[in-house]
C-alpha atoms as a PDB file:
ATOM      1  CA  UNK A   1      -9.680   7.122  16.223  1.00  0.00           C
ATOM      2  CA  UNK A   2      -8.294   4.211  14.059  1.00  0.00           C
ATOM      3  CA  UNK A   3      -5.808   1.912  15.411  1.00  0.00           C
ATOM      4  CA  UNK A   4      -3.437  -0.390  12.543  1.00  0.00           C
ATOM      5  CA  UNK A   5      -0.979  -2.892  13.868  1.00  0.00           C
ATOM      6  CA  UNK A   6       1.151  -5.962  12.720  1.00  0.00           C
ATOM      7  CA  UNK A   7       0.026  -9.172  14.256  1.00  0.00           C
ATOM      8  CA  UNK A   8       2.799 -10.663  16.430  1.00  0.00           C
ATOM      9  CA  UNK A   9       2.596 -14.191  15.034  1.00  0.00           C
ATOM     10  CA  UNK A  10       3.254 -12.590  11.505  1.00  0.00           C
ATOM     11  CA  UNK A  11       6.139 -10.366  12.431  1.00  0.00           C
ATOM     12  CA  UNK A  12       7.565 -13.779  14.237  1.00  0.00           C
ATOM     13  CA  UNK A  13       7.267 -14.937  10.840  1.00  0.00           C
ATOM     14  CA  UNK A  14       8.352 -11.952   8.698  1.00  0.00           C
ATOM     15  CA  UNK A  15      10.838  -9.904  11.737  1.00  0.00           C
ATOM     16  CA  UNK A  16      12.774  -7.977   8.827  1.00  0.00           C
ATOM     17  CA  UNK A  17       8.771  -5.865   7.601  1.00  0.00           C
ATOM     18  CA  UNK A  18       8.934  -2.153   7.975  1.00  0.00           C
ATOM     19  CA  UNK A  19       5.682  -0.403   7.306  1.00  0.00           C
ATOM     20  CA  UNK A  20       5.638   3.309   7.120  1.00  0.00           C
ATOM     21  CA  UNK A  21       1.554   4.347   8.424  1.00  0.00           C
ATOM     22  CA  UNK A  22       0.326   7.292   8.102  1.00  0.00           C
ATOM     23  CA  UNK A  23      -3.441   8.290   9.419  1.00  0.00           C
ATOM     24  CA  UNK A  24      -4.510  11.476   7.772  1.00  0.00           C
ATOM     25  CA  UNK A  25      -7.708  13.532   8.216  1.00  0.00           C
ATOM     26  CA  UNK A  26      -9.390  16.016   6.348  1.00  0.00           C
ATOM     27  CA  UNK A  27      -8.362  15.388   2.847  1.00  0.00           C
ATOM     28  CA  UNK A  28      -9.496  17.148  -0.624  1.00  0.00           C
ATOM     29  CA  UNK A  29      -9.789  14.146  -2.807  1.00  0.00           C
ATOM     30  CA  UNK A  30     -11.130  15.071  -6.218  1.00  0.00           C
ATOM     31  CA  UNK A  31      -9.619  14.645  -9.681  1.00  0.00           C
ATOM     32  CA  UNK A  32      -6.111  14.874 -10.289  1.00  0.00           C
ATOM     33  CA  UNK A  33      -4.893  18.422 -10.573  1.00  0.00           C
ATOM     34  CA  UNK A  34      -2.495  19.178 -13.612  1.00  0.00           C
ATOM     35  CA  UNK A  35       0.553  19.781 -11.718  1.00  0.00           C
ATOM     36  CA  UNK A  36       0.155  16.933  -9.584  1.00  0.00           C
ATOM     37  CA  UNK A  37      -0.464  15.161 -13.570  1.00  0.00           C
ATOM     38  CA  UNK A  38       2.636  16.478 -14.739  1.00  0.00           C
ATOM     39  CA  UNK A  39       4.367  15.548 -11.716  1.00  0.00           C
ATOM     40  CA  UNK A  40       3.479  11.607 -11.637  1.00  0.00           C
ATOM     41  CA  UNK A  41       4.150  11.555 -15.794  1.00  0.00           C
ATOM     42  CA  UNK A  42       8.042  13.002 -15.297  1.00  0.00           C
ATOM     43  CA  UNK A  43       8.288  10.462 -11.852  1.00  0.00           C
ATOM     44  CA  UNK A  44       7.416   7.447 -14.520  1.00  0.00           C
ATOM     45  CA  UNK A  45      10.066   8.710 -17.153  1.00  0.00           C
ATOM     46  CA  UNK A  46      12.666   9.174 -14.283  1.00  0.00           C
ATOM     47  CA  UNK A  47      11.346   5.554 -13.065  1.00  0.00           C
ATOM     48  CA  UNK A  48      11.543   3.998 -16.415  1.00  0.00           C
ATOM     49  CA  UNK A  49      15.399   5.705 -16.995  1.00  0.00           C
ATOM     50  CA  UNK A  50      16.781   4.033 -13.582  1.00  0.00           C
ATOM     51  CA  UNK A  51      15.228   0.337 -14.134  1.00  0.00           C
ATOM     52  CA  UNK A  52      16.034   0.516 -18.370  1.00  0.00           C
ATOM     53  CA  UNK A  53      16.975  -3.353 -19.315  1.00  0.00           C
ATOM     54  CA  UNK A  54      17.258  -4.877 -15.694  1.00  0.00           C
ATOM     55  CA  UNK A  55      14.209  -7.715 -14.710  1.00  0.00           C
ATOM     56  CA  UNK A  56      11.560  -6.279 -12.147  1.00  0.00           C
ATOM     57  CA  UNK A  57      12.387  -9.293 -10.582  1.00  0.00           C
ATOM     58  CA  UNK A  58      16.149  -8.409  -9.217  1.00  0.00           C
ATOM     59  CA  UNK A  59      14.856  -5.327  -8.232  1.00  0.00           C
ATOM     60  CA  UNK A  60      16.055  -5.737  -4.193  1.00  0.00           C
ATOM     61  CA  UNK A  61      12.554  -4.301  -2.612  1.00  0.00           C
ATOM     62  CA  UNK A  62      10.273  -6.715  -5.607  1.00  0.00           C
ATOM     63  CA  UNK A  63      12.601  -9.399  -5.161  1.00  0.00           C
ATOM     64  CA  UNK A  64      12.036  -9.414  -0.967  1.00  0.00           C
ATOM     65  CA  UNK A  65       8.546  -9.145  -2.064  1.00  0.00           C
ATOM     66  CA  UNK A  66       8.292 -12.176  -3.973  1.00  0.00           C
ATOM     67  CA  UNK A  67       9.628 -14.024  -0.840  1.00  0.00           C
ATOM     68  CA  UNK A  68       7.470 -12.927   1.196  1.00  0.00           C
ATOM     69  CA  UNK A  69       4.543 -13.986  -1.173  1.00  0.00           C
ATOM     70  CA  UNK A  70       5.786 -17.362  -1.498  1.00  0.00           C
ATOM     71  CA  UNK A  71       6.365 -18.189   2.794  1.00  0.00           C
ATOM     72  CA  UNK A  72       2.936 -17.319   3.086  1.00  0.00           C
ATOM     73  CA  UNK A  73       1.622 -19.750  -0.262  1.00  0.00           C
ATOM     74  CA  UNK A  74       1.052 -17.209  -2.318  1.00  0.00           C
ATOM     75  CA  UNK A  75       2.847 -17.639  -5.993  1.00  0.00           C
ATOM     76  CA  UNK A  76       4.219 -14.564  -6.870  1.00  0.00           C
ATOM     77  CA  UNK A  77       4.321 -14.777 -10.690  1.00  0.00           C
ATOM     78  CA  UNK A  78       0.203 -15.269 -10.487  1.00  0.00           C
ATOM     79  CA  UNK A  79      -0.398 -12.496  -7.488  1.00  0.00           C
ATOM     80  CA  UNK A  80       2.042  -9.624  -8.040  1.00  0.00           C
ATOM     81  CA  UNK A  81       2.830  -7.132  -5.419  1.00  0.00           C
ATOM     82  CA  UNK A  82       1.060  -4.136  -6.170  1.00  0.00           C
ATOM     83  CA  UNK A  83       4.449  -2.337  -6.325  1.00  0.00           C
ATOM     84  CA  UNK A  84       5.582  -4.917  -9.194  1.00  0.00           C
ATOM     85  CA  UNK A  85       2.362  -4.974 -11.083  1.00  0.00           C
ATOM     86  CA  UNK A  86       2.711  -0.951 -11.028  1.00  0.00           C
ATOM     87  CA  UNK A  87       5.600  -1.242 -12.199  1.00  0.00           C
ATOM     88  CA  UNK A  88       5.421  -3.713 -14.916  1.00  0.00           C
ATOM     89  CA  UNK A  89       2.536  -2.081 -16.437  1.00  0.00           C
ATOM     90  CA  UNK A  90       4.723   0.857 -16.592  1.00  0.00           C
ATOM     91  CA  UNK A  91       7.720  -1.058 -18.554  1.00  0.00           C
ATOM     92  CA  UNK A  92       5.788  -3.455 -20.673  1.00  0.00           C
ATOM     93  CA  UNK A  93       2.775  -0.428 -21.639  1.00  0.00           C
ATOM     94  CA  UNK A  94       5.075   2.814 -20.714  1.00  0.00           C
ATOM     95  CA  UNK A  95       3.126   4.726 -18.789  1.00  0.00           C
ATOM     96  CA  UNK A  96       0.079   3.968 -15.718  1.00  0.00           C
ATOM     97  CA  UNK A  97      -2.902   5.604 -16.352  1.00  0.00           C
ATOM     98  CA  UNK A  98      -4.614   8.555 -13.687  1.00  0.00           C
ATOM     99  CA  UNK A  99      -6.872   7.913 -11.204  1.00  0.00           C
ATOM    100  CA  UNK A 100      -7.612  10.333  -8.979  1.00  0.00           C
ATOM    101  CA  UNK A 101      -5.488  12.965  -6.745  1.00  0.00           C
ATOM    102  CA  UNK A 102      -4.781  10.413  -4.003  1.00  0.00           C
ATOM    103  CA  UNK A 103      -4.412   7.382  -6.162  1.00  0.00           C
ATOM    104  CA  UNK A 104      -2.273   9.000  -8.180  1.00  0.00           C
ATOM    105  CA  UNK A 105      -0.347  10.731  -5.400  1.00  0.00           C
ATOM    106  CA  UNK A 106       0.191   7.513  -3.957  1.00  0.00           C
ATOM    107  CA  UNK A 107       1.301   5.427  -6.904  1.00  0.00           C
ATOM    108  CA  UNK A 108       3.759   7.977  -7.744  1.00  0.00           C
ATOM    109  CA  UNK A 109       5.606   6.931  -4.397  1.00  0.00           C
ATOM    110  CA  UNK A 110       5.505   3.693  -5.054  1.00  0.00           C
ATOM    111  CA  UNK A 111       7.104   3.469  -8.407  1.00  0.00           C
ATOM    112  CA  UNK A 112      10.279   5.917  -6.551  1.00  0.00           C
ATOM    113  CA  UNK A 113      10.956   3.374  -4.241  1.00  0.00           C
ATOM    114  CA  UNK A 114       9.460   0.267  -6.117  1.00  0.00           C
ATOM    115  CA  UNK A 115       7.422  -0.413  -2.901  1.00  0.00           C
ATOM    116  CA  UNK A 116       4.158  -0.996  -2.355  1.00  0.00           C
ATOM    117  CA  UNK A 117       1.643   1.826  -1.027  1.00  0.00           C
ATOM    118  CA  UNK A 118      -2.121   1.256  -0.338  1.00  0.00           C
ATOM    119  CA  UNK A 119      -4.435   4.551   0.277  1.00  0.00           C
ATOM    120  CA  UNK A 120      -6.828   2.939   2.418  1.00  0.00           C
ATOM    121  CA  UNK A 121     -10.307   4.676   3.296  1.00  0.00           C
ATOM    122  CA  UNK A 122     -11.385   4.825   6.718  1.00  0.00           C
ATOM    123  CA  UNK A 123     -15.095   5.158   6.164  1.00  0.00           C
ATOM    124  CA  UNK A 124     -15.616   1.916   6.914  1.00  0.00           C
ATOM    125  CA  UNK A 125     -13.283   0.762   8.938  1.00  0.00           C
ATOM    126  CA  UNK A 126     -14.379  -0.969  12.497  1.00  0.00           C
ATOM    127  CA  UNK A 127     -12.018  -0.323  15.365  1.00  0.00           C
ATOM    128  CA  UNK A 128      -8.002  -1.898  14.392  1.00  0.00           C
ATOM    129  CA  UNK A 129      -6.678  -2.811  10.859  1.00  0.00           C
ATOM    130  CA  UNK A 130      -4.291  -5.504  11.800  1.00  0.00           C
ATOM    131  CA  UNK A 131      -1.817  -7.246   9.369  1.00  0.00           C
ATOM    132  CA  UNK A 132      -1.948 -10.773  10.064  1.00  0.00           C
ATOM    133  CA  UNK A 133      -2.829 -14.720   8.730  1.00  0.00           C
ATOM    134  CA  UNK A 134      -6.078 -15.248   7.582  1.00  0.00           C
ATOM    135  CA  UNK A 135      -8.607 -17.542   9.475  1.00  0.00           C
ATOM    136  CA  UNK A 136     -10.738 -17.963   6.684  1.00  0.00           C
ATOM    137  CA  UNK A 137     -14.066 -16.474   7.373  1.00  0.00           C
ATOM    138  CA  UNK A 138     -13.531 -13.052   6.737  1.00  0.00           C
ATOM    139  CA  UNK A 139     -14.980 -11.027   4.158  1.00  0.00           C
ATOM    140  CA  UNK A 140     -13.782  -9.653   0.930  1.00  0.00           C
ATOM    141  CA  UNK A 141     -15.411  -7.557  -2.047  1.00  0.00           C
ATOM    142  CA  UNK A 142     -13.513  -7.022  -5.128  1.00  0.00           C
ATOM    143  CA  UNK A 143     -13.522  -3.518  -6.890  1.00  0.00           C
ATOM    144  CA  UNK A 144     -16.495  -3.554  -9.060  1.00  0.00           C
ATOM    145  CA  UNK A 145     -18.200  -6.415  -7.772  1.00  0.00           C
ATOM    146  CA  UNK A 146     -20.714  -7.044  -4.560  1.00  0.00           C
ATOM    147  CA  UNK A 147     -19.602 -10.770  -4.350  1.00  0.00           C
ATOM    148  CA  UNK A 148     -18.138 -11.808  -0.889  1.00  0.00           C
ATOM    149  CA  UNK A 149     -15.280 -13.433  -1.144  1.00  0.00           C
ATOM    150  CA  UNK A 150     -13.027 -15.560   1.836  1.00  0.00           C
ATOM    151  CA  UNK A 151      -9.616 -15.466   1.773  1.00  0.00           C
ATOM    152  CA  UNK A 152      -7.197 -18.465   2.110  1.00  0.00           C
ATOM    153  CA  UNK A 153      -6.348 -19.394   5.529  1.00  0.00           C
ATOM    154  CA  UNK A 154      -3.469 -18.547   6.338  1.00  0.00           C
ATOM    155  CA  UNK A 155      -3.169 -15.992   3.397  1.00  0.00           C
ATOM    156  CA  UNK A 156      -1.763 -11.876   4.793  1.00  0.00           C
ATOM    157  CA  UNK A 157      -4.786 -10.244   5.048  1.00  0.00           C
ATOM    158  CA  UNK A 158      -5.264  -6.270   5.883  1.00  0.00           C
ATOM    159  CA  UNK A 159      -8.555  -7.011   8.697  1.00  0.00           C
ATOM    160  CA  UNK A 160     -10.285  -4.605  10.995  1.00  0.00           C
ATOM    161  CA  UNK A 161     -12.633  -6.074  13.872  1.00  0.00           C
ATOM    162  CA  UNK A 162     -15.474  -6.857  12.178  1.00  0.00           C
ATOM    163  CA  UNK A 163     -13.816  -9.425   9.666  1.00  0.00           C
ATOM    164  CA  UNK A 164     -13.896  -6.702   6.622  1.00  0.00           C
ATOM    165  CA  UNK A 165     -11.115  -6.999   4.784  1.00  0.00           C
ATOM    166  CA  UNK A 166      -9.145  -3.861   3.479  1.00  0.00           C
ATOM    167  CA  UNK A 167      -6.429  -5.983   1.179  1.00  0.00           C
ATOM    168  CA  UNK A 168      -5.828  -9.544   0.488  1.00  0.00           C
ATOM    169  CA  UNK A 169      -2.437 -11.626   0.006  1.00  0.00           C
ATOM    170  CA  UNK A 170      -0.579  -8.359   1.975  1.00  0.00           C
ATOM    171  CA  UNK A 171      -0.259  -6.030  -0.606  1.00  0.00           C
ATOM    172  CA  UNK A 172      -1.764  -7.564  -4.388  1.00  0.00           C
ATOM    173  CA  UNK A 173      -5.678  -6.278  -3.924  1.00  0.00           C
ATOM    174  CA  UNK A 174      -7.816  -3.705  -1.791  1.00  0.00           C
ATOM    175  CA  UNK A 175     -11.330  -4.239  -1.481  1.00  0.00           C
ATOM    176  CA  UNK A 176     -13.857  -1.809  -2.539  1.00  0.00           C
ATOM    177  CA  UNK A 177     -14.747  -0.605   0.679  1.00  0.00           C
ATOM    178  CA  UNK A 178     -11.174   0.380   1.586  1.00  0.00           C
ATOM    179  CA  UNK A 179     -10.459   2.019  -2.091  1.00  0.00           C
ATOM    180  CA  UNK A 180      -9.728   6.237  -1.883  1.00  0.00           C
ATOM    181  CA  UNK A 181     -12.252   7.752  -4.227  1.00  0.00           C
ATOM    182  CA  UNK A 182     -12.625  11.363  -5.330  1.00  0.00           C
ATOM    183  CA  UNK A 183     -15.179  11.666  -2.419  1.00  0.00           C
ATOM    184  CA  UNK A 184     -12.406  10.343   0.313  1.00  0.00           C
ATOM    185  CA  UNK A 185     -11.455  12.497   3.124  1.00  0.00           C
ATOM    186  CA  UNK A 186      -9.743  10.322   6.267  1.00  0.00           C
ATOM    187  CA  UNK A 187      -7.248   7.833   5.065  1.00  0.00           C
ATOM    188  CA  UNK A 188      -4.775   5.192   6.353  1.00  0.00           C
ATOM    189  CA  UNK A 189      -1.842   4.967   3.867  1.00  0.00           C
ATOM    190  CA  UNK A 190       0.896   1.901   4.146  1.00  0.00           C
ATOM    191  CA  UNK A 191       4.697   2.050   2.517  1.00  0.00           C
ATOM    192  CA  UNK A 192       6.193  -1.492   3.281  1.00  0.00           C
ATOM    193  CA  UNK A 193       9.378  -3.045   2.568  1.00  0.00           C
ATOM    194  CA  UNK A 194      11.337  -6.116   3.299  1.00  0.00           C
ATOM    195  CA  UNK A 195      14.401  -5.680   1.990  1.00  0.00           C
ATOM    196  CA  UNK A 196      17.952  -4.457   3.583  1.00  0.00           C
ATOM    197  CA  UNK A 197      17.645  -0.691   3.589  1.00  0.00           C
ATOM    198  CA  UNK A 198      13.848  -0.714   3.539  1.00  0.00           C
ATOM    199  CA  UNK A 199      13.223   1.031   7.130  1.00  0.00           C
ATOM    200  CA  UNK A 200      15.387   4.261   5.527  1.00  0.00           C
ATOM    201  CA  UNK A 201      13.729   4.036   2.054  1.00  0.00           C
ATOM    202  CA  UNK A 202      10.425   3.958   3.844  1.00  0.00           C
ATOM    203  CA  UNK A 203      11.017   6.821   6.050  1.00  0.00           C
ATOM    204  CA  UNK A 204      12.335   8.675   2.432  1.00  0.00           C
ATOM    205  CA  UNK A 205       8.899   7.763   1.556  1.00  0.00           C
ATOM    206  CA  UNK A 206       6.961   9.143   4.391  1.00  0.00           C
ATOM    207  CA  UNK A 207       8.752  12.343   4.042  1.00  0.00           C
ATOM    208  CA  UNK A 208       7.738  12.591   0.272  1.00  0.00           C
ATOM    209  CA  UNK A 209       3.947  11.618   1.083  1.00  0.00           C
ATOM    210  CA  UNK A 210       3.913  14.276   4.195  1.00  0.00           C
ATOM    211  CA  UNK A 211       5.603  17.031   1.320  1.00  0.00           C
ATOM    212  CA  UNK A 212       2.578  15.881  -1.745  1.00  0.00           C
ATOM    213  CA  UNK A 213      -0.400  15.829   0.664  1.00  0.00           C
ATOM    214  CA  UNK A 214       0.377  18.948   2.026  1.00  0.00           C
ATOM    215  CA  UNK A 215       1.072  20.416  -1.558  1.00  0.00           C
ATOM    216  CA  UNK A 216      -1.513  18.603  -3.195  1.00  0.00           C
ATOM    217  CA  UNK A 217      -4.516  17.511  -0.871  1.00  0.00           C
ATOM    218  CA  UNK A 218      -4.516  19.495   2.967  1.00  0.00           C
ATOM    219  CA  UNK A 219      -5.846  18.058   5.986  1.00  0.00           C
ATOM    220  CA  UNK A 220      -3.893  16.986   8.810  1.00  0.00           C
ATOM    221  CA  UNK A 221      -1.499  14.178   9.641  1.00  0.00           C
ATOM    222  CA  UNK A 222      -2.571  13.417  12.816  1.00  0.00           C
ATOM    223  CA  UNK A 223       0.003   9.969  13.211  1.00  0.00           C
ATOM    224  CA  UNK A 224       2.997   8.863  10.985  1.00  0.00           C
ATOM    225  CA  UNK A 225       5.319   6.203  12.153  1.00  0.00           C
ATOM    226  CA  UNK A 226       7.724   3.414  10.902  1.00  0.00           C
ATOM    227  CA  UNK A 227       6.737  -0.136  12.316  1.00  0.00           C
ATOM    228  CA  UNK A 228       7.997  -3.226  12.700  1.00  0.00           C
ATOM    229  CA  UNK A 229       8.456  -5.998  15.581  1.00  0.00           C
ATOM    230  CA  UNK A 230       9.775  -3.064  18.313  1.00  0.00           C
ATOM    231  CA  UNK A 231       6.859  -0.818  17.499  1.00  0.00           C
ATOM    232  CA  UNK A 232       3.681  -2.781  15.554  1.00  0.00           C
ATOM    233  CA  UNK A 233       1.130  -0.693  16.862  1.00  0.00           C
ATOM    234  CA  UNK A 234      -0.223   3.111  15.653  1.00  0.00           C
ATOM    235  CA  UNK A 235      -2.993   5.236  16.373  1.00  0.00           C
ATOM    236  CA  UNK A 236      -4.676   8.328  15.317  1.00  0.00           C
END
């Protein structure tokens, strides 16, 4: 059983967040079938036909983003979203590279609805993941590296119980621990918006994630939900 909330002082702060959660079990991971390849390459050319000439920046879900980064200290030119950094490798290269099936499956939503998704593993996750202000002390390894690492206080940390963090400044970085691998099976995955129209753009997008995992990787959903400061709390 996992358990992922939003911290109360942080939805004081930031009342308009809605985070789609999903906790799925069961998953084939592996490499990224062909189909599911072919699928994520046309969802970039549709993605790079709707933005064409206008700034990531006015983008209304990048541009609530950017907001957000900068009430909680962080500058958002220097720490991108992960939904805008996505995105503007996709514009300025034209095209973001394969990963893995749920990687992939995952940033494919994201670019849709210019939004930031994180495909968490639960392997080593200790009791809640709770969104909230950092204290300082926790911990933090960086893909690719075994350095610990503290986060600002202050800074929107992803957190379970044990101080491990899962993704620092909200939604720029997960840690190694916490990133889906070919080998993942049991995942938390989080959709969240800001701006006006996000809770209906991220219940679009937990509609299209239930539709690819079950076309794409099995298991079972055992919890989906939209959350926000009348219902911060989901378990599964």
């Amino acid at each position: 059983m996992i358990r992922f909330q939003y911290d109360s002082a942080l939805l004081a702060r930031f009342p308009g967040i809605r985070g789609g959660a999903i906790v799925a079990r069961g998953l084939r991971g592996g490499p990224t079938p062909p189909a599911l390849a072919a699928a994520f390459q046309a969802e970039q050319a549709a993605v790079l036909g709707r933005i064409g000439q206008t700034p990531l920046a006015e983008l209304p879900a990048l541009s609530a983003w950017r907001s957000a980064y900068r009430a909680f200290g962080a500058e958002p030119t220097q720490y991108r979203c992960a939904a805008e950094a996505l995105l503007r490798r996709l514009t300025k290269k034209g095209d973001i590279p394969g990963i893995n099936l749920l990687v992939d499956l995952g940033n494919l939503i994201s670019i849709r609805y210019a939004m930031p998704l994180a495909m968490f593993d639960l392997t080593h996750a200790s009791g809640t993941i709770t969104v909230r202000f950092a204290q300082g002390d926790e911990r933090f390894t960086e893909l690719g590296s075994d350095e610990v690492k503290h986060p600002e206080p202050g800074e929107v940390i992803f957190v379970d119980d044990s101080g491990l963090i899962f993704a620092r400044r909200w939604c720029w970085r997960q840690s190694a621990q916490s990133a889906s691998t070919e080998a993942t099976t049991d995942v938390l995955i989080t959709l969240e918006g800001h701006h006006a129209g996000a809770e209906a753009e991220v219940r679009a997008g937990l509609d299209d994630l239930r539709a690819l995992l079950a076309g794409y990787a099995g298991g079972t959903i055992v919890a989906a939900d939209v959350l926000g400061p009348g219902n911060p709390v989901i378990e599964g």
